[in-house]
PDB file of N, CA and C in Angstrom:
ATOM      1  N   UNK A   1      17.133   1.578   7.739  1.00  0.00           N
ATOM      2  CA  UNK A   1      17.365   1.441   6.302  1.00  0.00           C
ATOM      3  C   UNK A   1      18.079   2.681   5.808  1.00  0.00           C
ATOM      4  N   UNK A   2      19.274   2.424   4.672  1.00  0.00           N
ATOM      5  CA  UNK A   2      19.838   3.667   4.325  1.00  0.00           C
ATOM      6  C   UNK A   2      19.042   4.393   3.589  1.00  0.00           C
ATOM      7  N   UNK A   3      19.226   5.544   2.949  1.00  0.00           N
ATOM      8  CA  UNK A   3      18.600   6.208   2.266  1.00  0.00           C
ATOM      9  C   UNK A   3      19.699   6.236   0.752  1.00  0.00           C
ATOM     10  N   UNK A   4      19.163   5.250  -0.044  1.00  0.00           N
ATOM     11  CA  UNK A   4      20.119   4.816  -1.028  1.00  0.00           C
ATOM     12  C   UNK A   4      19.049   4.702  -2.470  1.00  0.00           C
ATOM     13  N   UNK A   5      18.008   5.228  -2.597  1.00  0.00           N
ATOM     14  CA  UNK A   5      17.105   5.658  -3.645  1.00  0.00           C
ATOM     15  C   UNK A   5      16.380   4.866  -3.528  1.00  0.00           C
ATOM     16  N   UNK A   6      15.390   4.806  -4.795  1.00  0.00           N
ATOM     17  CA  UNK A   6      13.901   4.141  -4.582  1.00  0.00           C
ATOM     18  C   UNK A   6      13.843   3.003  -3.802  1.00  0.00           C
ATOM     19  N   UNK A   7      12.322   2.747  -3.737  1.00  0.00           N
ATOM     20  CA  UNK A   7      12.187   1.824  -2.458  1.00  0.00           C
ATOM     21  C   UNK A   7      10.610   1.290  -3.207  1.00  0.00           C
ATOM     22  N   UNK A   8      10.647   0.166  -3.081  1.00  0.00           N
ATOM     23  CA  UNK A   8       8.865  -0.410  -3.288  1.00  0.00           C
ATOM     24  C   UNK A   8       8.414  -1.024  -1.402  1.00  0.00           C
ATOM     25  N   UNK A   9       7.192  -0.485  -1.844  1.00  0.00           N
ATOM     26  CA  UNK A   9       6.433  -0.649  -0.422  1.00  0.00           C
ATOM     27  C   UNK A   9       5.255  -1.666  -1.045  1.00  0.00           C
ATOM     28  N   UNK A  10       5.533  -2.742  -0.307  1.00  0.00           N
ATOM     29  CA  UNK A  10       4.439  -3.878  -0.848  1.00  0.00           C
ATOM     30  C   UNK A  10       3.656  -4.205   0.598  1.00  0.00           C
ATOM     31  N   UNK A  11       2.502  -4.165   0.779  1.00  0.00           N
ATOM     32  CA  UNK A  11       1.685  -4.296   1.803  1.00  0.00           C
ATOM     33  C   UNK A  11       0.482  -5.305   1.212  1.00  0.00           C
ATOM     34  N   UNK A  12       0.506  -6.528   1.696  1.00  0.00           N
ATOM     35  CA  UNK A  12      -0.625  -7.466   1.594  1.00  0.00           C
ATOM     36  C   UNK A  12      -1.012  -7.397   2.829  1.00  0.00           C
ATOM     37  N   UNK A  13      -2.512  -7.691   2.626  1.00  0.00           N
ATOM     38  CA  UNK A  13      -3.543  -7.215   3.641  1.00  0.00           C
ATOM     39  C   UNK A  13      -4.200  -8.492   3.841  1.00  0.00           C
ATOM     40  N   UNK A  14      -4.607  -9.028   4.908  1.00  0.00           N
ATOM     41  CA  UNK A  14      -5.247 -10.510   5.542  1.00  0.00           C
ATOM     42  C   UNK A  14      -6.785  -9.287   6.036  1.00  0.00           C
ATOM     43  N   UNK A  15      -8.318  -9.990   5.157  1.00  0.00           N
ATOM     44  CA  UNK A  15      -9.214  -9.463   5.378  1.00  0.00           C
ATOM     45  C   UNK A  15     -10.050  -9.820   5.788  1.00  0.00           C
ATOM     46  N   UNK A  16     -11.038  -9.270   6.865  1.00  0.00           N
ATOM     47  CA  UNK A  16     -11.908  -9.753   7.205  1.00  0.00           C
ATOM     48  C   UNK A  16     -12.438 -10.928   6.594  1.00  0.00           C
ATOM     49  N   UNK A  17     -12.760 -12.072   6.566  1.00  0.00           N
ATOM     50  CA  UNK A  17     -13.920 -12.810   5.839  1.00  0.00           C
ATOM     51  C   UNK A  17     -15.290 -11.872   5.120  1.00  0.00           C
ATOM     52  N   UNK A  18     -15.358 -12.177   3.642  1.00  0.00           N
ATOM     53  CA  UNK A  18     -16.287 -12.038   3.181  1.00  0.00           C
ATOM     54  C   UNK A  18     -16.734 -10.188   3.031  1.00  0.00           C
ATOM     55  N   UNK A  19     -15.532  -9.522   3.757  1.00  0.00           N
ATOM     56  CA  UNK A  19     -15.093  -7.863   3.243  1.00  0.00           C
ATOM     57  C   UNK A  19     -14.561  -7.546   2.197  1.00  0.00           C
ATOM     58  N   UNK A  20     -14.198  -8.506   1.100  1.00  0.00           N
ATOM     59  CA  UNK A  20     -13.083  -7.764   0.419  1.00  0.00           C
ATOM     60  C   UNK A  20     -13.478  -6.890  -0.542  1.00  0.00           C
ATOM     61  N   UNK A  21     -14.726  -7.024  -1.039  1.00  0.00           N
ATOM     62  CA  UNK A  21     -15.543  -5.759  -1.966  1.00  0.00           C
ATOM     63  C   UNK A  21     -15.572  -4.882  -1.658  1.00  0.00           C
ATOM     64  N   UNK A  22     -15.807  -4.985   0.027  1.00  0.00           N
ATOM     65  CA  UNK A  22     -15.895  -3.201   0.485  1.00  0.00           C
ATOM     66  C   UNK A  22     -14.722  -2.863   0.528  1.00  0.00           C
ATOM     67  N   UNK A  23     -13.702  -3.375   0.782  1.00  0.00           N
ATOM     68  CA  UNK A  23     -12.561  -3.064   0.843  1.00  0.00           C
ATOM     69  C   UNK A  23     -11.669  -2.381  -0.270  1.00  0.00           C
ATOM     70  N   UNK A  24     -11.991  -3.490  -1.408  1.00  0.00           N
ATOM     71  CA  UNK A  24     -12.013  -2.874  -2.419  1.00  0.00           C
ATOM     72  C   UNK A  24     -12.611  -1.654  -2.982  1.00  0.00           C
ATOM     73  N   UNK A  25     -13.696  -1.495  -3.032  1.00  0.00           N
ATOM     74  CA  UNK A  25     -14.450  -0.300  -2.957  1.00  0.00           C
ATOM     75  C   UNK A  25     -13.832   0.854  -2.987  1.00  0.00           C
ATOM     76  N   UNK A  26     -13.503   0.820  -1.827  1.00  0.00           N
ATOM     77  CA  UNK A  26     -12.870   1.768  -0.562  1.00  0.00           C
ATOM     78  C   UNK A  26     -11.767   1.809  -0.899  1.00  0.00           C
ATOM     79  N   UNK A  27     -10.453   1.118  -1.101  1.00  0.00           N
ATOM     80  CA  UNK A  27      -9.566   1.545  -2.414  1.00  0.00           C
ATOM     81  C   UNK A  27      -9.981   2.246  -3.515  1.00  0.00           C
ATOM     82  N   UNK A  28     -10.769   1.550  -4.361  1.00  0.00           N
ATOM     83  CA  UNK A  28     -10.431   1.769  -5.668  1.00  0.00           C
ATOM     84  C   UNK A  28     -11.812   4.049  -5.682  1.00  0.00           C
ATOM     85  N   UNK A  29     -12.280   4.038  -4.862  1.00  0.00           N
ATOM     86  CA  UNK A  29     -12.959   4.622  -4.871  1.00  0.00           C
ATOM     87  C   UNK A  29     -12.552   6.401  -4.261  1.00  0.00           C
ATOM     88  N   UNK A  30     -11.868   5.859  -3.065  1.00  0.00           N
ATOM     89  CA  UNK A  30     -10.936   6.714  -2.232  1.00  0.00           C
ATOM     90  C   UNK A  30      -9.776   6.797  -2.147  1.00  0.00           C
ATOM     91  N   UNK A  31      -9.238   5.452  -1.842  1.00  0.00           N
ATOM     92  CA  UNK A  31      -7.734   5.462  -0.615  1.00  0.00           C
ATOM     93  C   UNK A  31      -6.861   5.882  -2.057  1.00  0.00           C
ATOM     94  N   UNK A  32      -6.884   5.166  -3.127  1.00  0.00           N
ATOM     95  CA  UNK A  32      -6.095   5.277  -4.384  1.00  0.00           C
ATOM     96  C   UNK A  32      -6.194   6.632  -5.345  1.00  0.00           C
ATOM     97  N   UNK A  33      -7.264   7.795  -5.129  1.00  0.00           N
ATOM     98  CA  UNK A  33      -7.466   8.777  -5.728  1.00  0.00           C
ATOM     99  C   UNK A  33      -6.377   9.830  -4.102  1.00  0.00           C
ATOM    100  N   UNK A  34      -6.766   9.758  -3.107  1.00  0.00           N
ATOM    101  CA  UNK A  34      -6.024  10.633  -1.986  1.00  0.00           C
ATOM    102  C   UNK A  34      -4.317  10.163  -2.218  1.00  0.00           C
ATOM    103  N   UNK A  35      -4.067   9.052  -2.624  1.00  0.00           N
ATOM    104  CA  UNK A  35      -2.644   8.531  -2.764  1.00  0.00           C
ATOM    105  C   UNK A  35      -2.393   9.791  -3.493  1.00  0.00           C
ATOM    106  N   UNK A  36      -3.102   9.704  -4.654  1.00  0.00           N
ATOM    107  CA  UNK A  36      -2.010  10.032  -5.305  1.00  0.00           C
ATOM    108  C   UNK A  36      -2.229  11.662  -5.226  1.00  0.00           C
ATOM    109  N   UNK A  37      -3.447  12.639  -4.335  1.00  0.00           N
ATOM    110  CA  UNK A  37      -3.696  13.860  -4.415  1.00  0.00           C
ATOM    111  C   UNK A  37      -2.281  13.966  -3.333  1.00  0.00           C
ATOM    112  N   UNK A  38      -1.554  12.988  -2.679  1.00  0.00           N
ATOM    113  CA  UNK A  38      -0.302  12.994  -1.634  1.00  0.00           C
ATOM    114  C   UNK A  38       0.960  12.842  -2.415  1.00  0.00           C
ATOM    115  N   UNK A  39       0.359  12.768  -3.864  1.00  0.00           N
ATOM    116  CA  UNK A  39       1.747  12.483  -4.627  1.00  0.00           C
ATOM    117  C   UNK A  39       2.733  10.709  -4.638  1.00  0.00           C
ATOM    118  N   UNK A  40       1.590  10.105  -4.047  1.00  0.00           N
ATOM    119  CA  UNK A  40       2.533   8.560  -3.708  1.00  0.00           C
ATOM    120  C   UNK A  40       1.647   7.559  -4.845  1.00  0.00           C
ATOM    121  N   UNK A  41       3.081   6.762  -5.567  1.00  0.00           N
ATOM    122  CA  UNK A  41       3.293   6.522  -6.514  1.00  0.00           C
ATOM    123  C   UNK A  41       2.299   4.980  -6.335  1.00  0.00           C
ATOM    124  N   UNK A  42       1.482   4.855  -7.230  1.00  0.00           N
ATOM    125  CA  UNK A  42       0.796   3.444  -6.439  1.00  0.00           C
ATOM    126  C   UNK A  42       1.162   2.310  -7.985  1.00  0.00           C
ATOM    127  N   UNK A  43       2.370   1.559  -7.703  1.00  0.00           N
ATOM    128  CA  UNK A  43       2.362   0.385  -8.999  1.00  0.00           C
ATOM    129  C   UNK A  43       1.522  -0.409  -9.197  1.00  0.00           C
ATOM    130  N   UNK A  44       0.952  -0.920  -8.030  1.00  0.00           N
ATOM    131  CA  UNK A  44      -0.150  -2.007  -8.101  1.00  0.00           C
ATOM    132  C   UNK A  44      -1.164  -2.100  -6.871  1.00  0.00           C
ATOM    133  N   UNK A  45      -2.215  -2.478  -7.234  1.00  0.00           N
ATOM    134  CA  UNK A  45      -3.487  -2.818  -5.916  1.00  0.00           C
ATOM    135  C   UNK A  45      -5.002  -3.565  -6.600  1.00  0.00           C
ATOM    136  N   UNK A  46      -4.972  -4.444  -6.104  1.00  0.00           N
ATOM    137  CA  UNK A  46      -6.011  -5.420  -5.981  1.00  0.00           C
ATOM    138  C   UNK A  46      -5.987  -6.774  -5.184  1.00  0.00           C
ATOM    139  N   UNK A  47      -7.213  -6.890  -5.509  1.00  0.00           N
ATOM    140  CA  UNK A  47      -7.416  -8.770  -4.793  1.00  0.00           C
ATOM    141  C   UNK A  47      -6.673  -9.328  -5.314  1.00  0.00           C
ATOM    142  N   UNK A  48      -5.993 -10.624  -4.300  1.00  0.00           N
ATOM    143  CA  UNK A  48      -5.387 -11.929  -5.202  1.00  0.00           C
ATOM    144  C   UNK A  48      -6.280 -12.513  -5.788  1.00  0.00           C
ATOM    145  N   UNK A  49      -5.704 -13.460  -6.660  1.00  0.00           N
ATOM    146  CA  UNK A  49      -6.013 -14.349  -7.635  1.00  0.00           C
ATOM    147  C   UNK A  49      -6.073 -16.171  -6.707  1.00  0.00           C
ATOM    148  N   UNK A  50      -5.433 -15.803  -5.537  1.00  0.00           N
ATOM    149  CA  UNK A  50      -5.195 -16.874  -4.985  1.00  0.00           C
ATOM    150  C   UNK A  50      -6.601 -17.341  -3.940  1.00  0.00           C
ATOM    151  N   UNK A  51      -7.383 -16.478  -3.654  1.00  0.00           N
ATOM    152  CA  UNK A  51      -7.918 -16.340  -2.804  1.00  0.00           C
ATOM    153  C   UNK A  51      -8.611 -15.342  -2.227  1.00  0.00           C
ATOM    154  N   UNK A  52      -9.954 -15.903  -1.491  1.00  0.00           N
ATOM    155  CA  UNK A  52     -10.767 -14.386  -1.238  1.00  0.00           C
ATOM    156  C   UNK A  52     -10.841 -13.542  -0.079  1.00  0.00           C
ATOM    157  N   UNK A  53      -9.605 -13.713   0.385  1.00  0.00           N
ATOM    158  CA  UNK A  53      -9.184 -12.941   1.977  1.00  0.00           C
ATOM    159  C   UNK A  53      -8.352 -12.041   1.387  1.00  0.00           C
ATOM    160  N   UNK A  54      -7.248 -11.998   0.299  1.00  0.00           N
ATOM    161  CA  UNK A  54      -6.382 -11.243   0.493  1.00  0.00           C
ATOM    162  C   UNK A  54      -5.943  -9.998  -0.524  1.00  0.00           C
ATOM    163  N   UNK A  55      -5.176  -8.944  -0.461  1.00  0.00           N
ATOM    164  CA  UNK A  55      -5.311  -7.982  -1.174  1.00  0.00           C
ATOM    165  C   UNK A  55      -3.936  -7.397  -0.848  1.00  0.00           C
ATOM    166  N   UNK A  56      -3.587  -6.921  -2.071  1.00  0.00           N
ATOM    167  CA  UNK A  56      -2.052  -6.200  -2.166  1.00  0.00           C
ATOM    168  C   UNK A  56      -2.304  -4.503  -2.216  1.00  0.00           C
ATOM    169  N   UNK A  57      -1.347  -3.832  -1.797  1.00  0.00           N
ATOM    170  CA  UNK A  57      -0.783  -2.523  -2.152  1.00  0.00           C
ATOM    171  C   UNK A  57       0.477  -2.383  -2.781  1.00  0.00           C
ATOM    172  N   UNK A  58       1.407  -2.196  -3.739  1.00  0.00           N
ATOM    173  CA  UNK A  58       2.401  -1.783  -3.926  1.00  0.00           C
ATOM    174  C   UNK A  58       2.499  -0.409  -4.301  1.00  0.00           C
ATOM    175  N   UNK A  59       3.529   0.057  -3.659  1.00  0.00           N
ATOM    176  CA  UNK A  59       3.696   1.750  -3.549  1.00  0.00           C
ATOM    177  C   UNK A  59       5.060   1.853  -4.065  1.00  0.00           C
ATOM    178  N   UNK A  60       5.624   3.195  -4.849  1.00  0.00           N
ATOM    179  CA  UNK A  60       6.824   3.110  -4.990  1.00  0.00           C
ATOM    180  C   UNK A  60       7.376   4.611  -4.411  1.00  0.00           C
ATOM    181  N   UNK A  61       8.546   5.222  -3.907  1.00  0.00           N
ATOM    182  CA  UNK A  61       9.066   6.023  -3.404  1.00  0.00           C
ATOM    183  C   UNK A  61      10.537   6.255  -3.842  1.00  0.00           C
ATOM    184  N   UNK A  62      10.603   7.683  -4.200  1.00  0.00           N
ATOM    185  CA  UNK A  62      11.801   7.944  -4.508  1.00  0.00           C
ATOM    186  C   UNK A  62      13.215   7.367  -3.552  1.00  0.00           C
ATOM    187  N   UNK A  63      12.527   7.630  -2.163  1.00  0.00           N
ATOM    188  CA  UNK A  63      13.788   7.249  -1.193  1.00  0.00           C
ATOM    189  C   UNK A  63      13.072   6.651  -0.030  1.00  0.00           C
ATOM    190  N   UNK A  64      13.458   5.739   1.235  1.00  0.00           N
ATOM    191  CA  UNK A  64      13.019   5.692   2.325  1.00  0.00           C
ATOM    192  C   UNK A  64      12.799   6.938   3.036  1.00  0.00           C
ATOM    193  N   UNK A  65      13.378   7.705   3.174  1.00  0.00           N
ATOM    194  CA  UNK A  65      12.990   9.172   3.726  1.00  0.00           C
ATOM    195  C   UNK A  65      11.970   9.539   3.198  1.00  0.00           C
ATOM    196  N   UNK A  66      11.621   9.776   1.849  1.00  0.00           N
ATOM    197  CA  UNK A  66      10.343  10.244   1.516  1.00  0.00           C
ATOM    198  C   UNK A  66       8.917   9.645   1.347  1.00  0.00           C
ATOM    199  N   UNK A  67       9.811   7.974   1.417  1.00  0.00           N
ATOM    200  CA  UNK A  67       8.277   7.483   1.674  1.00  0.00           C
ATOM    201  C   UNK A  67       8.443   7.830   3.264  1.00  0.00           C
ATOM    202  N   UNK A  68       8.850   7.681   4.347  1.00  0.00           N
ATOM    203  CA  UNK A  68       8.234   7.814   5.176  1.00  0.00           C
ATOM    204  C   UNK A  68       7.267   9.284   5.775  1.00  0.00           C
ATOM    205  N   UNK A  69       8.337  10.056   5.468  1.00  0.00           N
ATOM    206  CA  UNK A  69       7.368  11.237   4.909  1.00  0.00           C
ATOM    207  C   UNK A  69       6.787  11.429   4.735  1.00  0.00           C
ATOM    208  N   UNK A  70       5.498  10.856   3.083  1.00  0.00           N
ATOM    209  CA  UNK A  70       4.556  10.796   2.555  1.00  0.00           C
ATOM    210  C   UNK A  70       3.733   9.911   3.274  1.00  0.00           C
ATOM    211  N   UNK A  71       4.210   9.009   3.732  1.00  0.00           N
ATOM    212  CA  UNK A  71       3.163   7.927   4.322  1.00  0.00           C
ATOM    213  C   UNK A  71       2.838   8.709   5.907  1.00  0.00           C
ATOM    214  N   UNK A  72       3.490   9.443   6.749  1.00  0.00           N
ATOM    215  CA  UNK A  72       3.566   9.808   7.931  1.00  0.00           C
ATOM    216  C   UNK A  72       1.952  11.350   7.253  1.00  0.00           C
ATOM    217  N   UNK A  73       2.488  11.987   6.288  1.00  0.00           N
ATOM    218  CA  UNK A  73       1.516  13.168   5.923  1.00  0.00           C
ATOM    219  C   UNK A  73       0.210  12.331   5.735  1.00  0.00           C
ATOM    220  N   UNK A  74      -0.083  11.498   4.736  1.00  0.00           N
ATOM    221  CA  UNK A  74      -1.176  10.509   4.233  1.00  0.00           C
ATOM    222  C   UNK A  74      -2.019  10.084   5.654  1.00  0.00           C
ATOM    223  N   UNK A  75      -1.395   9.072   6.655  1.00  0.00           N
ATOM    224  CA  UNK A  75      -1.927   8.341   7.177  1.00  0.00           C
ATOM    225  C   UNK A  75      -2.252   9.630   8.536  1.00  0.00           C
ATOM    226  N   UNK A  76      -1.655  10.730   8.740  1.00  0.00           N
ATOM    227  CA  UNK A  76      -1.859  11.439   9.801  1.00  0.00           C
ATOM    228  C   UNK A  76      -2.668  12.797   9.059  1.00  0.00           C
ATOM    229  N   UNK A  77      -3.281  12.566   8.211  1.00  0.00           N
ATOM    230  CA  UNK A  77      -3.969  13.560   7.228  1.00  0.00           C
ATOM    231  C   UNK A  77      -5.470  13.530   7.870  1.00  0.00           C
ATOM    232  N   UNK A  78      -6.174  14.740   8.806  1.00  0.00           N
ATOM    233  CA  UNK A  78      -7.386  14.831   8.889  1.00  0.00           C
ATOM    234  C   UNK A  78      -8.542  14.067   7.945  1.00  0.00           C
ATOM    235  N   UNK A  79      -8.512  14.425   6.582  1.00  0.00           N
ATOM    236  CA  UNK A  79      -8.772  13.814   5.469  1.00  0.00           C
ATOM    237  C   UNK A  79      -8.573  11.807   6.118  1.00  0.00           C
ATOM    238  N   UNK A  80      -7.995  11.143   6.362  1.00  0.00           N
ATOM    239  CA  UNK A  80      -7.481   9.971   6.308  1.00  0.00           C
ATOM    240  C   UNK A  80      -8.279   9.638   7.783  1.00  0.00           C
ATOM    241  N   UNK A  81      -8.421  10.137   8.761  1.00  0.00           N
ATOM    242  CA  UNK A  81      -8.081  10.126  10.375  1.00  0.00           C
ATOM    243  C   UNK A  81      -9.806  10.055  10.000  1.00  0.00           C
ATOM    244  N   UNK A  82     -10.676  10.764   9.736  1.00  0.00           N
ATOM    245  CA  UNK A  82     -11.812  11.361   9.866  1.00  0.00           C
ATOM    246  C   UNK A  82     -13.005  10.198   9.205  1.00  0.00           C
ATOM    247  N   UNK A  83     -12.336   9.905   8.017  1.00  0.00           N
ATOM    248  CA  UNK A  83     -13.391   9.011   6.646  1.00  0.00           C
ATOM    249  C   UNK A  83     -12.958   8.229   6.706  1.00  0.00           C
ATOM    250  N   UNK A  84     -11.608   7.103   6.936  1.00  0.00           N
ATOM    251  CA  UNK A  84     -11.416   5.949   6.230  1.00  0.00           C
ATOM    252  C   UNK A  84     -10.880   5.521   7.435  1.00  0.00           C
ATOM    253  N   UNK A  85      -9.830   6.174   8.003  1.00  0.00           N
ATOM    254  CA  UNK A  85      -9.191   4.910   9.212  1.00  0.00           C
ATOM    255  C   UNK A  85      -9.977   3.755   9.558  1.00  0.00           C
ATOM    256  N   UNK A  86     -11.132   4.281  10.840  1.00  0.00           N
ATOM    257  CA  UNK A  86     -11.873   3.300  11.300  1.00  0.00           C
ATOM    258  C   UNK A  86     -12.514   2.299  10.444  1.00  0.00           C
ATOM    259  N   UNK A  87     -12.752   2.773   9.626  1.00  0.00           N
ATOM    260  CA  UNK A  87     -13.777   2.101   8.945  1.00  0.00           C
ATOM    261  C   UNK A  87     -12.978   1.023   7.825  1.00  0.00           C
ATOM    262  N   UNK A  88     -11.867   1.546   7.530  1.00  0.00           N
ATOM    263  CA  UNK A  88     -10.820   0.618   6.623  1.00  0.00           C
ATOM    264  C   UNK A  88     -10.258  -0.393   7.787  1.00  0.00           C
ATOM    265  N   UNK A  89      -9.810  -0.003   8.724  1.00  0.00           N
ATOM    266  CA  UNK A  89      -9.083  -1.169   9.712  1.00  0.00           C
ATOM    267  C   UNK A  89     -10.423  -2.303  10.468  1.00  0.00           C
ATOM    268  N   UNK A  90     -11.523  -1.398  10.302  1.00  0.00           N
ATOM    269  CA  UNK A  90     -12.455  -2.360  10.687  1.00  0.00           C
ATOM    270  C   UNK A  90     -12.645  -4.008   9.549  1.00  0.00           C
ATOM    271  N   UNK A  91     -11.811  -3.532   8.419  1.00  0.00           N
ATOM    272  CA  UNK A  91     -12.045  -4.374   7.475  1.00  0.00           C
ATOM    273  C   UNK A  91     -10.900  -5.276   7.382  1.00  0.00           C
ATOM    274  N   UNK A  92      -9.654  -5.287   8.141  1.00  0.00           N
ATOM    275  CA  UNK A  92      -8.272  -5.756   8.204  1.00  0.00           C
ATOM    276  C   UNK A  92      -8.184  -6.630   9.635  1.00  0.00           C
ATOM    277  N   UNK A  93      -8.005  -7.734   8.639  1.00  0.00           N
ATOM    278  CA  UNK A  93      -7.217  -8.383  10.066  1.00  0.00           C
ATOM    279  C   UNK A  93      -6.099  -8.438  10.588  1.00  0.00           C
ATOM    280  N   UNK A  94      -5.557  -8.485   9.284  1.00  0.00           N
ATOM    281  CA  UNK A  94      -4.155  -8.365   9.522  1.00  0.00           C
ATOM    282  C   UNK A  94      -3.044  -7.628   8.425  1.00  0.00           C
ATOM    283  N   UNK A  95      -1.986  -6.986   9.041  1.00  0.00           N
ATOM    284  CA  UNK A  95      -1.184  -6.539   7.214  1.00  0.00           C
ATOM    285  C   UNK A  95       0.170  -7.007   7.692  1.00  0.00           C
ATOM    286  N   UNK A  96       0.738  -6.749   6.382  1.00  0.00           N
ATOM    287  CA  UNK A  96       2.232  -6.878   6.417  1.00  0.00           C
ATOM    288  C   UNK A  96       2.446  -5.832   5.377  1.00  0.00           C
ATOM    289  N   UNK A  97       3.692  -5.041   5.353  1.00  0.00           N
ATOM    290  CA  UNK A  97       4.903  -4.291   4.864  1.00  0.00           C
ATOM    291  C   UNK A  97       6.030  -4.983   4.805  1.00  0.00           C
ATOM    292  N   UNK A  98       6.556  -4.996   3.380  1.00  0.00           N
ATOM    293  CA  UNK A  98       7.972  -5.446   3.515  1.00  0.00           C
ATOM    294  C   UNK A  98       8.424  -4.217   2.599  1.00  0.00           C
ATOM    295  N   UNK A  99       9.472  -3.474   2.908  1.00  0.00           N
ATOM    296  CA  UNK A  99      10.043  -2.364   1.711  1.00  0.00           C
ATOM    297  C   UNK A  99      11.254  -3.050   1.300  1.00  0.00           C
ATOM    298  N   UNK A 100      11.407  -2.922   0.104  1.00  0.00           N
ATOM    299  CA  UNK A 100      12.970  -3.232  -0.619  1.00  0.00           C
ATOM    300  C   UNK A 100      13.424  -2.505  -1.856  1.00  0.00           C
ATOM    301  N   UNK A 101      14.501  -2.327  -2.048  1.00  0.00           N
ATOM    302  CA  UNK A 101      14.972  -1.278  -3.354  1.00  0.00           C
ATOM    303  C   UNK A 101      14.284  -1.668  -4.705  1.00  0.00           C
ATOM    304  N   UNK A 102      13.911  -0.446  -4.843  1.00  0.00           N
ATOM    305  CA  UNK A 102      13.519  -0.685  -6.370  1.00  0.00           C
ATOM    306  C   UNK A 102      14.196  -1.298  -7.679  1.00  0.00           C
ATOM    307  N   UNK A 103      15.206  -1.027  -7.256  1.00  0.00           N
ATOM    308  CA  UNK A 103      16.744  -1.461  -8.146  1.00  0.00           C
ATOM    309  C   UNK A 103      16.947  -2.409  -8.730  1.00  0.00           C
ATOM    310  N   UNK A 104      17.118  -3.098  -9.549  1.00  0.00           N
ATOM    311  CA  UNK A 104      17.313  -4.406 -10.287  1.00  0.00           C
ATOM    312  C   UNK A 104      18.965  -5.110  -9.877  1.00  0.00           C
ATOM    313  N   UNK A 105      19.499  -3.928  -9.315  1.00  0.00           N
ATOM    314  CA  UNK A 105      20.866  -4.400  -9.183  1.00  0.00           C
ATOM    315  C   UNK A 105      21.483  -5.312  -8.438  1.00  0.00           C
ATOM    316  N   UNK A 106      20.144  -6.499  -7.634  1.00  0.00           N
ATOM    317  CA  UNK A 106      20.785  -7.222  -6.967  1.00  0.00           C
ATOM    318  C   UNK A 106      21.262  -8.345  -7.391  1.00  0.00           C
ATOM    319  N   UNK A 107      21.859  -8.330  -8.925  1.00  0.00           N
ATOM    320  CA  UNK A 107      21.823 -10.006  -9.492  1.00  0.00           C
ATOM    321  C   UNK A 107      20.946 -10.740  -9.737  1.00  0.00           C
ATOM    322  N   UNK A 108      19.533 -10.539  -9.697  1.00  0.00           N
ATOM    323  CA  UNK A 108      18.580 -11.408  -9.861  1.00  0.00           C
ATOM    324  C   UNK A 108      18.095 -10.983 -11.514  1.00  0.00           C
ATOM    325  N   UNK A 109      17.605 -12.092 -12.241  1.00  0.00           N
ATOM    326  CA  UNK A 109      17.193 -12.381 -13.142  1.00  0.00           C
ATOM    327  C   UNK A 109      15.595 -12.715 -13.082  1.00  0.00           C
ATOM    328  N   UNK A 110      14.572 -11.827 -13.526  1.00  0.00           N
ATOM    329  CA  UNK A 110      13.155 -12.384 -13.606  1.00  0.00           C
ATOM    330  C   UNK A 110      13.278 -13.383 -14.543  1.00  0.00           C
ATOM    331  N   UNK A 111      12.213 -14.440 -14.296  1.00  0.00           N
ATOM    332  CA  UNK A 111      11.842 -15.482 -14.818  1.00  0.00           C
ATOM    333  C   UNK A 111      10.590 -15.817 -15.403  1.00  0.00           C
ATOM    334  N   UNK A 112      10.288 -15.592 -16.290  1.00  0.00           N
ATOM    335  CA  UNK A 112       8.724 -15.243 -16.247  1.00  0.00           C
ATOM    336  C   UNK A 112       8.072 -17.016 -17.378  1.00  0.00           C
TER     337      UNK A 112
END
């Protein structure tokens, strides 16, 4: 990916059955207060509305370089490695990341 300015990092999370409180928890309690002591920009995070497996992150970043950066310091952070890894992935079945420009400039029109 170029390095052509902001970037949103959207990560939905496929959860254990019947985890998603702790999970939540564990966001709203930790993972989302260390975000941002890392300086990373958090637009959105919670459970869907659709259903009780699943859960979003959206992150925003000045550039692909610096999110990877920030996310490489965050996720390789003693702090991160020590309290939450295990115990957060024990709660994930599955994730996805998709990053795309923050930019409005691709011709698209929201529809709301």
């Amino acid at each position: 990916m170029e390095d052509r300015g902001p970037v949103l990092d959207i990560r939905t999370y496929k959860l254990v059955a019947g985890k998603r409180d702790e999970f939540d928890r564990i966001v709203r309690e930790h993972s989302l207060p260390m975000l941002g002591r890392y300086g990373i920009a958090v637009v959105a995070a919670g459970p869907s509305l659709q259903d009780d497996d699943h859960y979003v992150l959206i992150r925003s970043f000045v550039s692909p370089d610096q999110r990877r950066e920030q996310l490489e310091r965050f996720y390789g952070s003693d702090e991160w490695l020590e309290n939450y890894d295990g115990p957060v992935m024990e709660l994930i079945e599955a994730y996805h990341t998709v990053v795309l420009p923050a930019s409005g400039d691709r011709g698209l029109t929201p529809r709301l």
